[in-house]
C-alpha atoms as a PDB file:
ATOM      1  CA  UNK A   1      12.949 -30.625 -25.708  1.00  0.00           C
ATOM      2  CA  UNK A   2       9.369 -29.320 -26.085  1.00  0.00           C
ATOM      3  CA  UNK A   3       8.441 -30.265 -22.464  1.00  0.00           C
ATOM      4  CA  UNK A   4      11.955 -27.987 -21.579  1.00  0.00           C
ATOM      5  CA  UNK A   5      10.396 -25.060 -23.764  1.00  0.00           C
ATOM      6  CA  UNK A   6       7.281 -25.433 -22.311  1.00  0.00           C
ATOM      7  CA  UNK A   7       8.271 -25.588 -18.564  1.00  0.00           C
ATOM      8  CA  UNK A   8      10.239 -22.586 -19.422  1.00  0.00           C
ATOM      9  CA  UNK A   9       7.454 -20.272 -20.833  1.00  0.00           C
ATOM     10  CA  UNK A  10       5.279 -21.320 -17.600  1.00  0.00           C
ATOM     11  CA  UNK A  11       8.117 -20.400 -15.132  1.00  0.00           C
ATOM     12  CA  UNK A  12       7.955 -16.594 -16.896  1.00  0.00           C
ATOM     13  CA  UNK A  13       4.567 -16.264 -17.257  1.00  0.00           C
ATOM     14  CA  UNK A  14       4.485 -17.426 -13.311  1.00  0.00           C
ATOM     15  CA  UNK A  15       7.060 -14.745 -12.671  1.00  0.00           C
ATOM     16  CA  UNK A  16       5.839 -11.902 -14.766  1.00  0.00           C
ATOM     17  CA  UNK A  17       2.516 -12.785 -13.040  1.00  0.00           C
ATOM     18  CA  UNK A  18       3.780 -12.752  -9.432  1.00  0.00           C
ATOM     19  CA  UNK A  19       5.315  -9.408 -10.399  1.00  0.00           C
ATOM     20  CA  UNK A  20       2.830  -7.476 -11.484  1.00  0.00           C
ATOM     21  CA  UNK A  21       0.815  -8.296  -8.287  1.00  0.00           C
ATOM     22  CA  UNK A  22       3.343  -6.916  -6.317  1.00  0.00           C
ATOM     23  CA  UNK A  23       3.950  -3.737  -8.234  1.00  0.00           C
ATOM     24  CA  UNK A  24       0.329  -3.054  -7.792  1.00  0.00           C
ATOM     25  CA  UNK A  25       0.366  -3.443  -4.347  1.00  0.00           C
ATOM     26  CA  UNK A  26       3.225  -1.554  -4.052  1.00  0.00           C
ATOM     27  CA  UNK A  27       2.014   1.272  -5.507  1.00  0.00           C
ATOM     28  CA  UNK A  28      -1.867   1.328  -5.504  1.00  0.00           C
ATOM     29  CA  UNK A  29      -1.605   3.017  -1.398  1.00  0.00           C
ATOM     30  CA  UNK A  30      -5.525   1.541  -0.153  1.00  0.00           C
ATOM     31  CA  UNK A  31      -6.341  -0.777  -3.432  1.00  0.00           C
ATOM     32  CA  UNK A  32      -5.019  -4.633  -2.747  1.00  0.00           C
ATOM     33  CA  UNK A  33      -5.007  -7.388  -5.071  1.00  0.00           C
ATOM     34  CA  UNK A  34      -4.778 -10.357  -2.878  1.00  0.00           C
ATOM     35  CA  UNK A  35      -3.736  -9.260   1.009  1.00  0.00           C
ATOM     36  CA  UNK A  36      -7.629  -7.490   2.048  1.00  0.00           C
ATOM     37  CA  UNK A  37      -5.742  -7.286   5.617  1.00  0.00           C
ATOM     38  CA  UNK A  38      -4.130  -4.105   4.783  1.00  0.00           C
ATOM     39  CA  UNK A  39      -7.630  -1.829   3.515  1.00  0.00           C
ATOM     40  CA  UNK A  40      -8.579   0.991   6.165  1.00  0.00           C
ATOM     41  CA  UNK A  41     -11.398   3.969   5.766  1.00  0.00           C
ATOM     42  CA  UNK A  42     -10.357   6.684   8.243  1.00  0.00           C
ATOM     43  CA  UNK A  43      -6.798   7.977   9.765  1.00  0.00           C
ATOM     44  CA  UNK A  44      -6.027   9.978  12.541  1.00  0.00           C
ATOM     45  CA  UNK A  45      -2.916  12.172  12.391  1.00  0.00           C
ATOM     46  CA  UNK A  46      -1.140  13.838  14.708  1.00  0.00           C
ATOM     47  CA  UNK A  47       0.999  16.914  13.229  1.00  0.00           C
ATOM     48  CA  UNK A  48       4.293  18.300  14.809  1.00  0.00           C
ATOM     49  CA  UNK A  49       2.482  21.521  16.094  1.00  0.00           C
ATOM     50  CA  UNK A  50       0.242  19.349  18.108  1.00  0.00           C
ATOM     51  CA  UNK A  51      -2.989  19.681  15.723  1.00  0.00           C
ATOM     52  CA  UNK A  52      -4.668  16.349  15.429  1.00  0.00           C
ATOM     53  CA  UNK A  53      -6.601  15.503  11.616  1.00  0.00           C
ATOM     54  CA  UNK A  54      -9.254  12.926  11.607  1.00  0.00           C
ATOM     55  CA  UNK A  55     -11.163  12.050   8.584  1.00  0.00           C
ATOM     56  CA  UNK A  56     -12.143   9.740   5.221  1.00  0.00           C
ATOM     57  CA  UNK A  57      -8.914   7.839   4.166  1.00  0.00           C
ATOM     58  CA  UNK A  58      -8.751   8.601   0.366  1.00  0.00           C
ATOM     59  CA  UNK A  59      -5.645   6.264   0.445  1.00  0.00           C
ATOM     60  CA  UNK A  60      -2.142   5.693   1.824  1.00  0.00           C
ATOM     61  CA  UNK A  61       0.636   4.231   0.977  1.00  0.00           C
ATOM     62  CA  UNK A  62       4.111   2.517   2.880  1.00  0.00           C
ATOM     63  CA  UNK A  63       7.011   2.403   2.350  1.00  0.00           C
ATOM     64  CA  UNK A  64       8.930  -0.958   2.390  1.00  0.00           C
ATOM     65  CA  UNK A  65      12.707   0.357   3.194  1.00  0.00           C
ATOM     66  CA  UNK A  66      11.350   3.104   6.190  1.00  0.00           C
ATOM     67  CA  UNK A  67       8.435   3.639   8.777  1.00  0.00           C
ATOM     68  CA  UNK A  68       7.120   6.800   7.012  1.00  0.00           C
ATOM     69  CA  UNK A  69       3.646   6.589   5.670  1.00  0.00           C
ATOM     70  CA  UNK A  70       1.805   9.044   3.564  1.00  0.00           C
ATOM     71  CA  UNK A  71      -1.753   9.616   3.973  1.00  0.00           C
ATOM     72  CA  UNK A  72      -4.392  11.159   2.135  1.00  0.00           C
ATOM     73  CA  UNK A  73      -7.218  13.023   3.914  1.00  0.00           C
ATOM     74  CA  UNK A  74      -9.609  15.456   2.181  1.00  0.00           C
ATOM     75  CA  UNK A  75      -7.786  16.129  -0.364  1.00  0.00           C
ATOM     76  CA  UNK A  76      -4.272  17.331   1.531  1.00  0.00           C
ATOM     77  CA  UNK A  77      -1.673  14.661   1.571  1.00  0.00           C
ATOM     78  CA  UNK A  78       1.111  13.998   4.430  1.00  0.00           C
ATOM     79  CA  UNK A  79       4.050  12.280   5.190  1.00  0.00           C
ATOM     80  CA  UNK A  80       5.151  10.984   8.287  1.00  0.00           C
ATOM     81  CA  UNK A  81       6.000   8.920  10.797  1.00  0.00           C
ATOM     82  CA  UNK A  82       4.416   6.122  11.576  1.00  0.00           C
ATOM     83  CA  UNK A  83       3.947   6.868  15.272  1.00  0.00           C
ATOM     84  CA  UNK A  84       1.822   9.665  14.349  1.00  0.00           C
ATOM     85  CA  UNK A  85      -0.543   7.823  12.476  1.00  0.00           C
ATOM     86  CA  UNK A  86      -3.685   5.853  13.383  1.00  0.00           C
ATOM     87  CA  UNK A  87      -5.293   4.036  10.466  1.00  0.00           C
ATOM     88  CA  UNK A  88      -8.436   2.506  10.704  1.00  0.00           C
ATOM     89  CA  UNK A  89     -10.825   0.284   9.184  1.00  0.00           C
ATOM     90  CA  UNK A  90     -14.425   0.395  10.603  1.00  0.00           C
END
């Protein structure tokens, strides 16, 4: 019974564990726990009038259900498509 209780309070902690990583990730844009894959420094944008924005990534963030990203650069944040994004990591 004890070995029961205590396989038990190990299989939450595991969970509870495992999902609090992937909350962060999913909502800390440029900061990642575990995957360092996914980190970038600059962005290039392309807006829908043609203007192109280039700068210091401040951060960004996917989302998991669509292929819209939002970026932040200088301070102004957008949202779009991920065809008009470049994201880079020098």
């Amino acid at each position: 019974m004890k070995k029961k209780v205590i396989a038990i309070v190990a299989a939450i902690l595991i969970l509870l564990l495992v999902g609090g990583i992937i909350y962060w990730e999913t909502h800390h844009g440029n900061r990642r726990l575990i995957d360092t894959k996914y980190r970038f420094n600059r962005a290039i944008l392309q807006l829908p009038n043609g203007e192109v924005i280039e700068g210091k990534l401040s951060s960004w963030l996917d989302y998991s259900d669509s292929d819209v990203v939002q970026v932040t650069i200088g301070g102004k944040t957008y949202l779009t498509h991920y065809s008009n994004v470049c994201l880079i990591d020098d």
